[in-house]
N, C-alpha and C. Protein backbone atom coordinates (compact mmCIF):
# COMPACT_ATOMS: atom_id res chain seq x y z
N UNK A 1 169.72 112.03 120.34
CA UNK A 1 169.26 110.79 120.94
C UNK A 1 169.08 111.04 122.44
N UNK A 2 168.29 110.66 123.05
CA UNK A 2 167.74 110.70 124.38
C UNK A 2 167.73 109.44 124.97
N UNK A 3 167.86 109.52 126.47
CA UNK A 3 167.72 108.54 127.15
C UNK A 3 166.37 108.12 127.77
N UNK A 4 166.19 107.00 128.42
CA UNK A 4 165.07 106.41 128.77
C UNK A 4 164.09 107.53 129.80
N UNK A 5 164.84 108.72 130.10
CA UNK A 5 164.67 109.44 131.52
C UNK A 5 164.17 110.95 130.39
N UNK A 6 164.79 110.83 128.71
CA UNK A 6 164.06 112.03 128.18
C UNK A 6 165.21 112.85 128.31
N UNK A 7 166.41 112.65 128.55
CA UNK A 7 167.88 113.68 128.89
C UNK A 7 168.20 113.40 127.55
N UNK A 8 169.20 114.27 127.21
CA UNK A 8 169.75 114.21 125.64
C UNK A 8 170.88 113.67 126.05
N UNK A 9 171.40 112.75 125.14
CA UNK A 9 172.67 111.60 125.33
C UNK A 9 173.85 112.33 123.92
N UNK A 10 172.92 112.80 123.03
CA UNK A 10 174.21 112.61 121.92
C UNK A 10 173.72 113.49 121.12
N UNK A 11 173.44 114.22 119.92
CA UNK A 11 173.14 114.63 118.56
C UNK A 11 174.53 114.30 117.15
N UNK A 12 174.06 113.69 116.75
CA UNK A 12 174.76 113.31 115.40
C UNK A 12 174.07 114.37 114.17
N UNK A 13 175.04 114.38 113.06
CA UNK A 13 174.43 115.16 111.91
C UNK A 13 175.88 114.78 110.71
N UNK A 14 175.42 114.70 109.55
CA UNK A 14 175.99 114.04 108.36
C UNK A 14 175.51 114.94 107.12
N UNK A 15 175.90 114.80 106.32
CA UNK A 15 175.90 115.07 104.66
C UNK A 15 175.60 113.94 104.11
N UNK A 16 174.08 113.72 103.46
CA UNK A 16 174.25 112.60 103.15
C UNK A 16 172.82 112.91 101.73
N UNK A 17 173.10 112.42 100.44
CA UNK A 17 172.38 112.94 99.33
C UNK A 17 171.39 111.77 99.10
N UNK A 18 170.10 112.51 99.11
CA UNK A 18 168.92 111.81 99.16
C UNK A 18 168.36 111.93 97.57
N UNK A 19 167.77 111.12 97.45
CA UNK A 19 166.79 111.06 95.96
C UNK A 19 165.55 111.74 96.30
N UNK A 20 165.31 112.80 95.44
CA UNK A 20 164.06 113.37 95.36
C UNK A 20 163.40 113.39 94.02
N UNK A 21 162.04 113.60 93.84
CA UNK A 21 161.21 113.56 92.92
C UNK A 21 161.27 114.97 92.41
N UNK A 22 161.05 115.05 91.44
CA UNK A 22 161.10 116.56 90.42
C UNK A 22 160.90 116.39 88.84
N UNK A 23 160.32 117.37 88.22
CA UNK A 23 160.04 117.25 86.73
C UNK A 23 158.61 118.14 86.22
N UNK A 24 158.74 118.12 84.79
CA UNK A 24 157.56 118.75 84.40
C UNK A 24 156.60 117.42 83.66
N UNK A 25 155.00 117.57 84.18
CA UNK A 25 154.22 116.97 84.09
C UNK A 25 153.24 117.66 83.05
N UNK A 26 152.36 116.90 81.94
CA UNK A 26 151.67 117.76 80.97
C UNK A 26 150.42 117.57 81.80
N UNK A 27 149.77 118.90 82.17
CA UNK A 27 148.59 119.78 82.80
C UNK A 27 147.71 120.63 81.47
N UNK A 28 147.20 120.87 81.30
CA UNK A 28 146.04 121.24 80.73
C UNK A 28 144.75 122.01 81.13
N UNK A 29 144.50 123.30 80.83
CA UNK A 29 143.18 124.31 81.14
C UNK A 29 142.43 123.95 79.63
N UNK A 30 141.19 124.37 80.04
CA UNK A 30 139.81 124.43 78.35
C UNK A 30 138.51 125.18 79.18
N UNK A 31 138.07 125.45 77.97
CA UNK A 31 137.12 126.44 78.18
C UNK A 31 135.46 124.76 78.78
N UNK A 32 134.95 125.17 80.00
CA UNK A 32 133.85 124.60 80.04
C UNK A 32 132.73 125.05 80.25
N UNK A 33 131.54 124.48 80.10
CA UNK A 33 130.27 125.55 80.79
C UNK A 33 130.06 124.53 81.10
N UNK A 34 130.46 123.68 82.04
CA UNK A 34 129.72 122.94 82.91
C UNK A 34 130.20 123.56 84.38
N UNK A 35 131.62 123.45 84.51
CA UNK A 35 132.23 124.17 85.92
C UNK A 35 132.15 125.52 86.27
N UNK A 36 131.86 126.09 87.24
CA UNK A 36 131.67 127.04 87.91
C UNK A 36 132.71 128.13 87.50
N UNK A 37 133.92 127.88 87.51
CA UNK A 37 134.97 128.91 87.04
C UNK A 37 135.11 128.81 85.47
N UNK A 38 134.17 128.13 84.64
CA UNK A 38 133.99 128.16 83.14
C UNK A 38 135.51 127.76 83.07
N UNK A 39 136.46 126.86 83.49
CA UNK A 39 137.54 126.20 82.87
C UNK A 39 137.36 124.85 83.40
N UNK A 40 137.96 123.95 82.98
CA UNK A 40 138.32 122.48 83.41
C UNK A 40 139.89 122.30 82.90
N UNK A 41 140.12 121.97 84.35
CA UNK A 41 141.90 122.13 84.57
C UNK A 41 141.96 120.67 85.16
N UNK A 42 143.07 120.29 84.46
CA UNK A 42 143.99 119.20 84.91
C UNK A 42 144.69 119.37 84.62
N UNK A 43 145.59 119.11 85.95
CA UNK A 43 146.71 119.70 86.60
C UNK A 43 147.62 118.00 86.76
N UNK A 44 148.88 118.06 86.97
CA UNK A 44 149.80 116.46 86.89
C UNK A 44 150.76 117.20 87.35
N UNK A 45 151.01 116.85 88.52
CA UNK A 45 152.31 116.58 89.66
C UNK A 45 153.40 115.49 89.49
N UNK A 46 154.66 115.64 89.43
CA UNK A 46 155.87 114.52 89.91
C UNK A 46 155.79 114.54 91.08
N UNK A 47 155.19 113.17 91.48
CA UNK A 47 155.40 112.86 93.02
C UNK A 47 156.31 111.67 93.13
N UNK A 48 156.25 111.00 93.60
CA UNK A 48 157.14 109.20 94.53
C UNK A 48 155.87 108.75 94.27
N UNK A 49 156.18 107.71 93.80
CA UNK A 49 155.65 106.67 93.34
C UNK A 49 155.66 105.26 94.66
N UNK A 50 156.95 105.49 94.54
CA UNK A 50 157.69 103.96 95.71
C UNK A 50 158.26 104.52 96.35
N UNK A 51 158.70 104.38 97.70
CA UNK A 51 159.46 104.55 98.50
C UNK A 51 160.49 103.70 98.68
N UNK A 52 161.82 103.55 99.36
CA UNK A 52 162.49 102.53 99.60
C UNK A 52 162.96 103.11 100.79
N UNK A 53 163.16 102.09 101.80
CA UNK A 53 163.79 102.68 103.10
C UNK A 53 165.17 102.19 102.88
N UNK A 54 166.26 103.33 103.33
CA UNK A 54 167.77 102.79 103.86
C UNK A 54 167.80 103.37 104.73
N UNK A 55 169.27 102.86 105.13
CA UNK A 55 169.58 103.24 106.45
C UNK A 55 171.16 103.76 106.18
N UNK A 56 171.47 104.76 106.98
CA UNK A 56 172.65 105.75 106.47
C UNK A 56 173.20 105.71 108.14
N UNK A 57 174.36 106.06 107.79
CA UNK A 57 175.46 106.52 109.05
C UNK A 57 175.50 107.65 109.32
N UNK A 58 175.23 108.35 110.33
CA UNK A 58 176.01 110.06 110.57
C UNK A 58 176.91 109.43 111.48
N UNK A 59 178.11 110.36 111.09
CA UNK A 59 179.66 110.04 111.45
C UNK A 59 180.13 111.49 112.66
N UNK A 60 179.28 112.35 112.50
CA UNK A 60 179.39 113.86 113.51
C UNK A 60 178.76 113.18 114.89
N UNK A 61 179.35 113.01 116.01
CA UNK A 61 178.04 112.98 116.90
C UNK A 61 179.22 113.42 117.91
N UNK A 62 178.10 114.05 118.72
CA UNK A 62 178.59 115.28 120.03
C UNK A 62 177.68 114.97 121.19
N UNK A 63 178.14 115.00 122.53
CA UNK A 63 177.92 115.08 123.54
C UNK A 63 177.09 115.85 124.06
N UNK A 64 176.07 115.96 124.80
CA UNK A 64 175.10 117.40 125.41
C UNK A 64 175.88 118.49 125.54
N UNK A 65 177.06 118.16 125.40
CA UNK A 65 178.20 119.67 126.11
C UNK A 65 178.82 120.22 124.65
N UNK A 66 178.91 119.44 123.55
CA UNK A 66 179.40 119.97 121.95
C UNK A 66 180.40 119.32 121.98
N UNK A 67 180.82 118.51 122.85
CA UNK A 67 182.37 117.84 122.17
C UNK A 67 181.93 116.74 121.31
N UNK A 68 182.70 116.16 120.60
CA UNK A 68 183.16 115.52 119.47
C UNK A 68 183.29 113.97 120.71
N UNK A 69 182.46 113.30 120.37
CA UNK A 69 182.13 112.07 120.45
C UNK A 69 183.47 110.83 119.45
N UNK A 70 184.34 110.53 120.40
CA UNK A 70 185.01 109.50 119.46
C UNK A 70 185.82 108.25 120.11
N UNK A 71 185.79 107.20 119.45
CA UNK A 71 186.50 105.82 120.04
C UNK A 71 185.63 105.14 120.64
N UNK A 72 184.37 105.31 120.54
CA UNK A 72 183.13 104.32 121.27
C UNK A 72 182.19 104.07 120.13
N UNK A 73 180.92 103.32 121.08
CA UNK A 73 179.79 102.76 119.97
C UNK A 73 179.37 104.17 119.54
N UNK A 74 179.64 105.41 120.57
CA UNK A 74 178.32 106.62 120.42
C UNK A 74 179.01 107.34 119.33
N UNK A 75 180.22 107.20 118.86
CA UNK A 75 180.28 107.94 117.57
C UNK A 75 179.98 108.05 116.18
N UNK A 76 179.24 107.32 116.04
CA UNK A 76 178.33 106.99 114.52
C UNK A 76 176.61 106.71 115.29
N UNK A 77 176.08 107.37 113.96
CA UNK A 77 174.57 106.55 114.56
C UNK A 77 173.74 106.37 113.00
N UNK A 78 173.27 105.45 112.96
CA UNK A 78 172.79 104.75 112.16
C UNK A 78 171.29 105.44 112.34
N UNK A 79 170.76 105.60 110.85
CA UNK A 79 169.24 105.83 110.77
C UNK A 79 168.46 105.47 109.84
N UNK A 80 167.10 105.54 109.80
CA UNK A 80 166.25 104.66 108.70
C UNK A 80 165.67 106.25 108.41
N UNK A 81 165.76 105.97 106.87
CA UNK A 81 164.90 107.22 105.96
C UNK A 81 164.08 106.49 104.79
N UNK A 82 163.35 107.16 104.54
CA UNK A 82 162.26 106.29 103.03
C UNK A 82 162.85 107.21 102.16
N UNK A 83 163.48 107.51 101.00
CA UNK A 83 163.60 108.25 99.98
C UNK A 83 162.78 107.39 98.75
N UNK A 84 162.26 108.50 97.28
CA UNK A 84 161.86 108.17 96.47
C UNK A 84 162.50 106.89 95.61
N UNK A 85 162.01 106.22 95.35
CA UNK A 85 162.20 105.13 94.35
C UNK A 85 162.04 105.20 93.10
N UNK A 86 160.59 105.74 92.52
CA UNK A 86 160.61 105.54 91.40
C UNK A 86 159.45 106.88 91.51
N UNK A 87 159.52 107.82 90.34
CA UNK A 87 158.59 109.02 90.57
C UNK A 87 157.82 109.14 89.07
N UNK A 88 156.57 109.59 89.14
CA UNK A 88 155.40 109.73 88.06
C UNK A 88 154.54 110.67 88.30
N UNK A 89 153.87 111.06 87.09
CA UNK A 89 153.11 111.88 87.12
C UNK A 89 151.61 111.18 87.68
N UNK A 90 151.20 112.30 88.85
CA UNK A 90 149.81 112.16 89.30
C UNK A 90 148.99 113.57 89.31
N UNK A 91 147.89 112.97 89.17
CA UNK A 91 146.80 114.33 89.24
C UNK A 91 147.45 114.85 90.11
N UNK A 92 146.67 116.47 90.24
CA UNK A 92 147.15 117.20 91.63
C UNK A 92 146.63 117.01 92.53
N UNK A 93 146.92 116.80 93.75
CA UNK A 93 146.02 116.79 94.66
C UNK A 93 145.48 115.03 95.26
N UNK A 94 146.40 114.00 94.46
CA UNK A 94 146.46 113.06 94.26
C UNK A 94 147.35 112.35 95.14
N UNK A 95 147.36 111.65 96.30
CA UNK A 95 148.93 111.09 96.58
C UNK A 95 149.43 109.79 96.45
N UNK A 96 150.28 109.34 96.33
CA UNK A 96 150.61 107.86 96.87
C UNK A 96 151.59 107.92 98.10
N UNK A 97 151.17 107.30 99.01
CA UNK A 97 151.51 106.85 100.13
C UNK A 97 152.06 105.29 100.61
């Protein structure tokens, strides 16, 4: 965290387990003579579907100098992350945003 002047005030850091997207999606190659590489491929990615934002605590936070930040507001810092919500198969090359 930085101050209004761009100086570093603090760095915090936590352990904290996020939801990610992962899985096998059914993809498919065939023979074509219409496409250039004589196949037609579709391809299906697990991506995020939804996002959901929370907001998490890091409980580590240190001073510009490495000490251990404690007994004030500056020893926790609160942050906003989007992790996956709900995840599906999309074409490749496909996103939701």
């Amino acid at each position: 965290e930085f101050d209004e002047l761009g100086r570093l005030q603090r760095t915090c850091n936590g352990e904290v387990a996020v939801n990610k997207c992962e899985g096998a999606c059914s993809s498919q190659v065939q023979p074509s003579v219409i496409t250039p590489t004589g196949f037609l491929k579709e391809c299906y990615c697990c991506r995020e579907s939804f996002l959901r934002e929370r907001i998490i605590t890091l409980t580590n936070c240190f001073d510009p100098d490495g000490g251990r930040l404690r007994g004030s507001d500056s020893e926790t810092m609160n942050v906003k992350l989007r992790e996956p919500a709900e995840c599906r198969c999309f074409k490749c090359g496909e996103f939701s945003r």
